[in-house]
C-alpha atoms as a PDB file:
ATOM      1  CA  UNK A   1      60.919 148.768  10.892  1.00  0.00           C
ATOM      2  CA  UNK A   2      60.067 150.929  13.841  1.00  0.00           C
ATOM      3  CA  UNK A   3      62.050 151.883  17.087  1.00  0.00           C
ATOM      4  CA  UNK A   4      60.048 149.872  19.238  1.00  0.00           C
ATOM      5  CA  UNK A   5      60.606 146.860  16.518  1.00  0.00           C
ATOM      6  CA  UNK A   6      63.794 147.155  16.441  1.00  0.00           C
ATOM      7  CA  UNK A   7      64.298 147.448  20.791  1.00  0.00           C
ATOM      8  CA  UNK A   8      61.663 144.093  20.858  1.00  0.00           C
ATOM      9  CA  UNK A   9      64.422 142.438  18.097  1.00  0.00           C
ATOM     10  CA  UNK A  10      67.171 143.870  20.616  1.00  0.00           C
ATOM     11  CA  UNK A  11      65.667 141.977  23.626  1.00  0.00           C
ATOM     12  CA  UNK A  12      64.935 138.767  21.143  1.00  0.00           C
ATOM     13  CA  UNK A  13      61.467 138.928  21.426  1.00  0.00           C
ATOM     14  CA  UNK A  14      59.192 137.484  18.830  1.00  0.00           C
ATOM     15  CA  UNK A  15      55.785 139.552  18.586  1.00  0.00           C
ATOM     16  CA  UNK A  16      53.182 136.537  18.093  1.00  0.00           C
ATOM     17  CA  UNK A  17      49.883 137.078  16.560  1.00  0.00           C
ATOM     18  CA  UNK A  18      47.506 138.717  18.762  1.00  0.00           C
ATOM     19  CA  UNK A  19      44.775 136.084  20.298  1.00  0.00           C
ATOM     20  CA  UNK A  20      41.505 136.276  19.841  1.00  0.00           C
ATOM     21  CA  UNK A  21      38.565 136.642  22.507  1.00  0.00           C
ATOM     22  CA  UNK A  22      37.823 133.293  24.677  1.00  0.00           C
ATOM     23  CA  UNK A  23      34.204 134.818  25.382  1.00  0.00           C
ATOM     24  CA  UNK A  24      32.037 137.848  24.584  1.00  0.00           C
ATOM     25  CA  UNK A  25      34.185 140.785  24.590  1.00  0.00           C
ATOM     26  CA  UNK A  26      36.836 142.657  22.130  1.00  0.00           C
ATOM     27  CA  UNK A  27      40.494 141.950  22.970  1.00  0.00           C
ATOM     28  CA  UNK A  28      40.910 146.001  22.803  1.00  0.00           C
ATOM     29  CA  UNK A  29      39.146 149.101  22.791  1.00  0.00           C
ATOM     30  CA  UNK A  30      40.351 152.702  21.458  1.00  0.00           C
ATOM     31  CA  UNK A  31      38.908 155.617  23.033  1.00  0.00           C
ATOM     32  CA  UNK A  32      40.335 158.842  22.170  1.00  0.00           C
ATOM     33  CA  UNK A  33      44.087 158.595  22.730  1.00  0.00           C
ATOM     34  CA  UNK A  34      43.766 155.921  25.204  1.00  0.00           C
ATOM     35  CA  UNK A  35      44.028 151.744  24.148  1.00  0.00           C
ATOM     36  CA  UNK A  36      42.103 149.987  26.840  1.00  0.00           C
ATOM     37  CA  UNK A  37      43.203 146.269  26.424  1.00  0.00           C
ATOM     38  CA  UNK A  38      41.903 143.347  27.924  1.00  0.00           C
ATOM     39  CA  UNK A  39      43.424 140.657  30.351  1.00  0.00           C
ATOM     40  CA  UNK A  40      46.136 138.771  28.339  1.00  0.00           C
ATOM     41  CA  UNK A  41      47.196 135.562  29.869  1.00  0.00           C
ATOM     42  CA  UNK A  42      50.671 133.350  29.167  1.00  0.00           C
ATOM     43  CA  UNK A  43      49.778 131.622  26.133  1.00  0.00           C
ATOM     44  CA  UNK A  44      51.967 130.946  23.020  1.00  0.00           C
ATOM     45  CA  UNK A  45      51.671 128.752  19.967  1.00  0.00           C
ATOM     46  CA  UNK A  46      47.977 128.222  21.519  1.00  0.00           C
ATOM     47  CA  UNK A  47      49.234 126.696  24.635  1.00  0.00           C
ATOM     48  CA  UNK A  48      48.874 127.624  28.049  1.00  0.00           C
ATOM     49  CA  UNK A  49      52.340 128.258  30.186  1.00  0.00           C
ATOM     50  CA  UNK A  50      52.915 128.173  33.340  1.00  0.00           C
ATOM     51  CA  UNK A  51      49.665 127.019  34.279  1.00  0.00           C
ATOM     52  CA  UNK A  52      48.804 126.871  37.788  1.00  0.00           C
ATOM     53  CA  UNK A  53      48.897 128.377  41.102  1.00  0.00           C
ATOM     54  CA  UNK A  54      51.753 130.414  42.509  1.00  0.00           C
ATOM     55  CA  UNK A  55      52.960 129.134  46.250  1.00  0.00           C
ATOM     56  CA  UNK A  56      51.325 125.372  45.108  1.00  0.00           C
ATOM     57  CA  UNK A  57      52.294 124.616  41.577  1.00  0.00           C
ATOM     58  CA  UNK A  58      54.086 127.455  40.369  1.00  0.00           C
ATOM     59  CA  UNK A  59      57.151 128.484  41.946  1.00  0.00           C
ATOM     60  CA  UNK A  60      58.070 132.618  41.818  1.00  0.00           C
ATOM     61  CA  UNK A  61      60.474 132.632  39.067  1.00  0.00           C
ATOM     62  CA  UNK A  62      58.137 131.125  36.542  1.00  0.00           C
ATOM     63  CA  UNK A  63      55.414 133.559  37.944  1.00  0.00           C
ATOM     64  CA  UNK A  64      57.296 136.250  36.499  1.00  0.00           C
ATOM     65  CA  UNK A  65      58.206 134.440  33.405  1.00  0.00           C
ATOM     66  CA  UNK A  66      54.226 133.910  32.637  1.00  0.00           C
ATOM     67  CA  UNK A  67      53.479 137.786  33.592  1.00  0.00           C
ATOM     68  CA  UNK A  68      56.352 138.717  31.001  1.00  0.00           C
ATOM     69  CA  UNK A  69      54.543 136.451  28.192  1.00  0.00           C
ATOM     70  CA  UNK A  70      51.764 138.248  29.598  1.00  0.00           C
ATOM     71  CA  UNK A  71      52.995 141.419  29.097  1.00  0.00           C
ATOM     72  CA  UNK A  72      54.641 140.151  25.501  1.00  0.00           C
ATOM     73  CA  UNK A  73      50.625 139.492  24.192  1.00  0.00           C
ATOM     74  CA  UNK A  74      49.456 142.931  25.610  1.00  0.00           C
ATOM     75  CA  UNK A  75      52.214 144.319  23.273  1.00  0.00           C
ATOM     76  CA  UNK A  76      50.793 141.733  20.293  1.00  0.00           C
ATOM     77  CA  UNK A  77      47.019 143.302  21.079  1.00  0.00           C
ATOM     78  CA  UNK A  78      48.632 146.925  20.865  1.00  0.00           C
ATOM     79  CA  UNK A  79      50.207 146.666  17.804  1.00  0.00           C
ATOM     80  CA  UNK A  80      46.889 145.456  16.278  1.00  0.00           C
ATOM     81  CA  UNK A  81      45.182 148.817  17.799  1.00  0.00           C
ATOM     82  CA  UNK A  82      47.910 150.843  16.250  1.00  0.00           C
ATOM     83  CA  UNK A  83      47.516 149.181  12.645  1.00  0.00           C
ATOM     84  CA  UNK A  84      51.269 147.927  13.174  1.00  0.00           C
ATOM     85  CA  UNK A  85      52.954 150.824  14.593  1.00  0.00           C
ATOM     86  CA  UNK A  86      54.061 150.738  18.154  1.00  0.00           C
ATOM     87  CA  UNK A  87      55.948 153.866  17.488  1.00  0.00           C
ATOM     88  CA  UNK A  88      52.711 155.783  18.300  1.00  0.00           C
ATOM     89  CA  UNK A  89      53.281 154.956  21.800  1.00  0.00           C
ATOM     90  CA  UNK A  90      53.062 158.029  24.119  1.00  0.00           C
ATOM     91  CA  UNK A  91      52.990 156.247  27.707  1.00  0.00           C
ATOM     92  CA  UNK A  92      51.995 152.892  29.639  1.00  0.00           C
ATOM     93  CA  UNK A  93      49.551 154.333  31.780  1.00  0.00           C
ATOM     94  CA  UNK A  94      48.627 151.505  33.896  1.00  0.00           C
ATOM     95  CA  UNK A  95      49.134 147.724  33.914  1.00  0.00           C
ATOM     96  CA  UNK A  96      46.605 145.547  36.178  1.00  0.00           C
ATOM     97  CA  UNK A  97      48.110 142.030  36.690  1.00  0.00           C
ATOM     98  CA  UNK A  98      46.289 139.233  38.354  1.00  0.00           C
ATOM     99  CA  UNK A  99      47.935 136.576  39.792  1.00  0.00           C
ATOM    100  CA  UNK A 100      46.750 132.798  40.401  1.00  0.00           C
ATOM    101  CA  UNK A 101      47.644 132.301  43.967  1.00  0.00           C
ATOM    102  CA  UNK A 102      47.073 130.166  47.395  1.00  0.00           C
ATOM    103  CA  UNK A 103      46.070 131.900  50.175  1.00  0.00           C
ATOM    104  CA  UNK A 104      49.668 131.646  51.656  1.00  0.00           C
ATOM    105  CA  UNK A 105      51.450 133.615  49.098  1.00  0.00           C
ATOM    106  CA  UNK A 106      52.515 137.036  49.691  1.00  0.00           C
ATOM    107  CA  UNK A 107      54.737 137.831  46.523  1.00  0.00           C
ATOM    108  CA  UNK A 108      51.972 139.030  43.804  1.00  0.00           C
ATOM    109  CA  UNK A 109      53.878 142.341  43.117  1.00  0.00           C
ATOM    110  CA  UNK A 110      57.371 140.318  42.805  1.00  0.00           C
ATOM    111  CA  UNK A 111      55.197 138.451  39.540  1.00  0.00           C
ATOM    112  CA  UNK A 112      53.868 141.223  38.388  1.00  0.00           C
ATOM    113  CA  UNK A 113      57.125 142.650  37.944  1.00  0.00           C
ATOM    114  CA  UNK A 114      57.837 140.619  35.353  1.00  0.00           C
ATOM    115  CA  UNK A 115      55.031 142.600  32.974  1.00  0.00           C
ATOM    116  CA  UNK A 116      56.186 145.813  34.356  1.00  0.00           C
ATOM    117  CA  UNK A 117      60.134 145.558  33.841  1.00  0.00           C
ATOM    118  CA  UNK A 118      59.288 144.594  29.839  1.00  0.00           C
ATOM    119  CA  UNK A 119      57.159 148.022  29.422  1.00  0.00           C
ATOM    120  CA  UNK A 120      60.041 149.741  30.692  1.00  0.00           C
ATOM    121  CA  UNK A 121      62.660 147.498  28.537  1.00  0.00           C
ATOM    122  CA  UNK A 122      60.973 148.006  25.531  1.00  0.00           C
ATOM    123  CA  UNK A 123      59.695 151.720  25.866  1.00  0.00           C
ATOM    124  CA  UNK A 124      61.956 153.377  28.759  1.00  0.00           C
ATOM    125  CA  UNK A 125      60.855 156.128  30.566  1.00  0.00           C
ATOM    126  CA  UNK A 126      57.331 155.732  28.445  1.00  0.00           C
ATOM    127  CA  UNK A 127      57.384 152.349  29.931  1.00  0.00           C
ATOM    128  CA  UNK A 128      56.780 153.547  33.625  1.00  0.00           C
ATOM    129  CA  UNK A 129      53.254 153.062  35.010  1.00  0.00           C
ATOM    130  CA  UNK A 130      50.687 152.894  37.539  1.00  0.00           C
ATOM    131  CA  UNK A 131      50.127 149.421  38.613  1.00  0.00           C
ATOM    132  CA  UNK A 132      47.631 146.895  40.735  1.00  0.00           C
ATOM    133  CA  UNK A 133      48.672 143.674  41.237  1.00  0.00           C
ATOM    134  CA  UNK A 134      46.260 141.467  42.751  1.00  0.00           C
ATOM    135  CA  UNK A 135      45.120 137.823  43.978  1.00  0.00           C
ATOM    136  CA  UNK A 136      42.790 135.782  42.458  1.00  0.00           C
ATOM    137  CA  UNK A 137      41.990 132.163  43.315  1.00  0.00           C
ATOM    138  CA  UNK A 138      41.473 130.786  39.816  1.00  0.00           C
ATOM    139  CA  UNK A 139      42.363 132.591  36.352  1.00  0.00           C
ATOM    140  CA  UNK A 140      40.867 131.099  32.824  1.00  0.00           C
ATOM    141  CA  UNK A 141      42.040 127.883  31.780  1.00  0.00           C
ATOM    142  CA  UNK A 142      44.128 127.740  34.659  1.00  0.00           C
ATOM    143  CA  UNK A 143      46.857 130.295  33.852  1.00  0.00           C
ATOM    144  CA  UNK A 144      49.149 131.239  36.442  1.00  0.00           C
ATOM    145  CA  UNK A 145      48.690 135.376  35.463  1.00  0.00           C
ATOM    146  CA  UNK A 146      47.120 137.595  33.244  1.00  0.00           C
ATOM    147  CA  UNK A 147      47.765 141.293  32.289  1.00  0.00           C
ATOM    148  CA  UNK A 148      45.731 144.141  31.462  1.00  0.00           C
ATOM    149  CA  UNK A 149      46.587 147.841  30.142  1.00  0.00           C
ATOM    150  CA  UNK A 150      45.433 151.078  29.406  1.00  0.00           C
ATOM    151  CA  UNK A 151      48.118 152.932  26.725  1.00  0.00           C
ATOM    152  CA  UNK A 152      48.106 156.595  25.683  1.00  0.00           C
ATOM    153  CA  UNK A 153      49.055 156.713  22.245  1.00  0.00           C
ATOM    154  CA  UNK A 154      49.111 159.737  19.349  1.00  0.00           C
END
């Protein structure tokens, strides 16, 4: 078992399997040292969580709860890139988090901190990253937030 296996069994996280495509695209791409991977929304055990829209149906706690389970499948997509091994992790380079929201709700990077604070749990200082978190009216299957990254790895 890995570093980064053993920190995720630290923090009691369970790496599920990673999810296959909803449409025509590739759930990640690996271009030189860089893993590009595509939006990840809050789904486990094939259900949706925290569906929704934050400020209507969704309150702000829960928003970061979904970008965290977010964040938990972009780590599930990684370690399929890396064959297993998320000890060939060099940096989080950027995270792009969308969030499901009404017009009146101001506090997109407040849920997109819950994404960001479990790259730096799990990886530390390799865990800091550049970062856009922005509105959307509507996500896929009504989820409440979905994450995408871009990882440097060896």
């Amino acid at each position: 078992m890995g570093q980064i296996d053993k920190r995720l069994a630290e923090l009691g996280i369970t790496r599920p399997e990673a999810a296959k495509p909803i449409a025509n695209y590739v759930p990640w791409v690996r271009t030189g040292n860089l893993v590009f991977i595509s939006g990840q929304g809050p789904i486990e055990g094939g259900k949706v969580h925290y569906p929704g829209a934050l400020g209507k149906d969704v309150s702000l706690e829960d928003g970061v709860k979904s970008a965290r389970l977010c964040a938990i499948n972009v780590l599930a997509q990684l370690k399929d890139s890396l064959g297993g091994d998320l000890d060939r992790v060099v940096r989080v380079v950027k995270l792009l988090g969308f969030v499901n929201a009404t017009a009146e709700f101001k506090d997109h990077p407040k849920v997109i901190n819950g994404a960001s604070d479990l790259m730096v749990e799990v990886f530390g200082d390799k865990g800091r990253h550049a970062r856009s978190a922005v509105a959307s009216p509507s996500l896929p299957m009504g989820i409440s937030t979905e994450v995408e990254a871009i990882i440097e790895v060896e």
